[in-house]
C-alpha atoms as a PDB file:
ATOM      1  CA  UNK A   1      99.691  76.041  75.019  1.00  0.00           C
ATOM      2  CA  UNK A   2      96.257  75.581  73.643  1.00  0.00           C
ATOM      3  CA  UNK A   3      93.926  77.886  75.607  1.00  0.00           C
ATOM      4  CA  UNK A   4      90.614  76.312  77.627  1.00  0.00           C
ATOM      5  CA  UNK A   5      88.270  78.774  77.292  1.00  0.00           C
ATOM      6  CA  UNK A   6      88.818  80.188  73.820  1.00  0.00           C
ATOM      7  CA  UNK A   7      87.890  77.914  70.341  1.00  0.00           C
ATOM      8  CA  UNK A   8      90.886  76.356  68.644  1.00  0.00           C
ATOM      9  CA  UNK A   9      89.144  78.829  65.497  1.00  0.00           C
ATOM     10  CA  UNK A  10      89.669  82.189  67.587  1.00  0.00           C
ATOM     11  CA  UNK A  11      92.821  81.003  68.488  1.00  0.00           C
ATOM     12  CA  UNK A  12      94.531  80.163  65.165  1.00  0.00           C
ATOM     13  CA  UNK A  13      93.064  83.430  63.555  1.00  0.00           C
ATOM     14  CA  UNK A  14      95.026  85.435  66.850  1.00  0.00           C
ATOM     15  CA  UNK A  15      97.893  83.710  66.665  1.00  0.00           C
ATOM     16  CA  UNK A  16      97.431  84.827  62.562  1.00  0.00           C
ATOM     17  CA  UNK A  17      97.017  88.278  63.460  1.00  0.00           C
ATOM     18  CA  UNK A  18     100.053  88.225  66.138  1.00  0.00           C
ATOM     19  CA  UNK A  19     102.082  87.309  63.503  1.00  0.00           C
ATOM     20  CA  UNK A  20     101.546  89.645  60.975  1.00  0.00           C
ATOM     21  CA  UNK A  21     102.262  92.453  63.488  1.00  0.00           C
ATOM     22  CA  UNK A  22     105.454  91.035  64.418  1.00  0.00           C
ATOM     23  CA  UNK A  23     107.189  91.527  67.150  1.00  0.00           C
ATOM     24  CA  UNK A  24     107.449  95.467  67.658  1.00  0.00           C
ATOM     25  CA  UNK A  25     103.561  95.404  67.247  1.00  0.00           C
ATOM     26  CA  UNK A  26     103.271  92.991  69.984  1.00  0.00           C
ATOM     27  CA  UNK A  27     105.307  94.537  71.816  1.00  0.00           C
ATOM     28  CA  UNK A  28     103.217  97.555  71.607  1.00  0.00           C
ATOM     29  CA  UNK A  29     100.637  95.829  72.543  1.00  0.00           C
ATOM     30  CA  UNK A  30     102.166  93.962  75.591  1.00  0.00           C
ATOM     31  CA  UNK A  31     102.892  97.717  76.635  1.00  0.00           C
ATOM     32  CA  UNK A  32      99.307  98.494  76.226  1.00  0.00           C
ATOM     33  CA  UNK A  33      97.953  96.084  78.551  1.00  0.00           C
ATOM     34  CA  UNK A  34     100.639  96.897  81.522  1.00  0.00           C
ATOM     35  CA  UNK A  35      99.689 100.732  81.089  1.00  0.00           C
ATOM     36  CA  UNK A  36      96.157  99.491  81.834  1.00  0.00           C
ATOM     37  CA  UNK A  37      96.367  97.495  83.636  1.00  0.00           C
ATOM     38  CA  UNK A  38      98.372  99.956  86.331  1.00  0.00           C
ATOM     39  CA  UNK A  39      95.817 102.725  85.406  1.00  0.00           C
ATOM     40  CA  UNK A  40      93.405 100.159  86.706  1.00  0.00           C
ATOM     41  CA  UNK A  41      95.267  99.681  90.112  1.00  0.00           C
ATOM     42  CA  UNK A  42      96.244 103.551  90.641  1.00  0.00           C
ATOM     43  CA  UNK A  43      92.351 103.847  90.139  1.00  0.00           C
ATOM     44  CA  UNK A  44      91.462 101.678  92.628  1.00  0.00           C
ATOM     45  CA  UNK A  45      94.376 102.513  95.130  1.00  0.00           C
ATOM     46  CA  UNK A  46      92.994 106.382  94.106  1.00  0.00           C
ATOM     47  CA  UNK A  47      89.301 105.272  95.780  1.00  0.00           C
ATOM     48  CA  UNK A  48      90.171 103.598  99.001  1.00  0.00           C
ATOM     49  CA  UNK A  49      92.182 107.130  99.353  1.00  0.00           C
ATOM     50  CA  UNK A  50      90.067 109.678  98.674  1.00  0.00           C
ATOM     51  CA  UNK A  51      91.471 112.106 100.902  1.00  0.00           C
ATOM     52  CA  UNK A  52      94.955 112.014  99.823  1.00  0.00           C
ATOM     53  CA  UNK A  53      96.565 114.391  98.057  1.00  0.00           C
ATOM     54  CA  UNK A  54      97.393 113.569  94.489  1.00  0.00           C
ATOM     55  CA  UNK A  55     101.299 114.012  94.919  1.00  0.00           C
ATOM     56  CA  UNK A  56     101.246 111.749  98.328  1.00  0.00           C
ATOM     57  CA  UNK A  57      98.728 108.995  96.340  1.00  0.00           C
ATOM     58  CA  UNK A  58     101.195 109.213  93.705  1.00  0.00           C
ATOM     59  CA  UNK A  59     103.825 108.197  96.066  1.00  0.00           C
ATOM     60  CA  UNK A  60     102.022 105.846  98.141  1.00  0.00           C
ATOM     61  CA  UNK A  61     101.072 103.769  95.183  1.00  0.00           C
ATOM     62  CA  UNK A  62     104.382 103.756  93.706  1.00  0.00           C
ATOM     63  CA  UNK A  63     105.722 102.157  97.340  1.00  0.00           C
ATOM     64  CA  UNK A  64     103.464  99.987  97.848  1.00  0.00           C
ATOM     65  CA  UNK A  65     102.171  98.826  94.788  1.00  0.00           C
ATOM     66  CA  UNK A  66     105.533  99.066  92.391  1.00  0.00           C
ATOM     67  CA  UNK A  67     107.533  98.842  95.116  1.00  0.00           C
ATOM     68  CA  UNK A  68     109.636 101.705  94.467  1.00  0.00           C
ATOM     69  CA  UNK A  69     110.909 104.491  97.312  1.00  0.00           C
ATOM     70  CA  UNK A  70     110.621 107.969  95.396  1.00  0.00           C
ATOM     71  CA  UNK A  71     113.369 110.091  96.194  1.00  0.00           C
ATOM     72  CA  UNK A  72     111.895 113.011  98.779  1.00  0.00           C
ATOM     73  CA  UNK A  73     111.616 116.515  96.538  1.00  0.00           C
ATOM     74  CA  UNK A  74     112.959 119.440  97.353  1.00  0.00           C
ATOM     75  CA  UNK A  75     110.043 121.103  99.344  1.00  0.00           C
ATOM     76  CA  UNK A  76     110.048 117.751 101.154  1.00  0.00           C
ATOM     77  CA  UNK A  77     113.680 118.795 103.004  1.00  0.00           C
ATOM     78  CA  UNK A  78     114.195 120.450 105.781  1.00  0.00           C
ATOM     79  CA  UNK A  79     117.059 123.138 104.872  1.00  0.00           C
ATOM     80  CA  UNK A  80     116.992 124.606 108.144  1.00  0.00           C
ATOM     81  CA  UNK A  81     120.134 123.583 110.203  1.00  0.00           C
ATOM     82  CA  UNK A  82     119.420 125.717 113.473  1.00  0.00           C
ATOM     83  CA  UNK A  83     121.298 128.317 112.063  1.00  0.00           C
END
């Protein structure tokens, strides 16, 4: 799909250069821009936090933004039965 903001020029000489990476190399890119683009979020999750520690930011972002549940560590147990 032809883009609207970007001269059909630009656009053939990308889709050139896509090419000759093949896939692996766009792949590798792809990868690229997620990793960004989640440092991005964690960074801006990280400022409206500030007083969180970096293992409960970590965990908060991963729930709400990911939408994973991170398994509770070790320390986070409470071992003691009442016995």
């Amino acid at each position: 799909m032809p883009s609207t903001d970007t001269s059909f020029r630009v656009e053939k000489a990308l889709f050139e250069i896509y090419r000759k990476i093949g896939p692996q190399g766009r792949c590798t890119i792809g990868i690229e821009l997620s990793d960004n683009m989640r440092d991005i979020a964690y960074s801006a999750y990280q400022s409206i936090n500030p007083t969180l520690s970096r293992e409960e930011l970590q965990r908060r972002f991963f729930e709400k933004v990911l939408g994973w549940k991170l398994p509770l560590q070790p320390r986070d147990i409470n071992t003691d039965h009442g016995s």
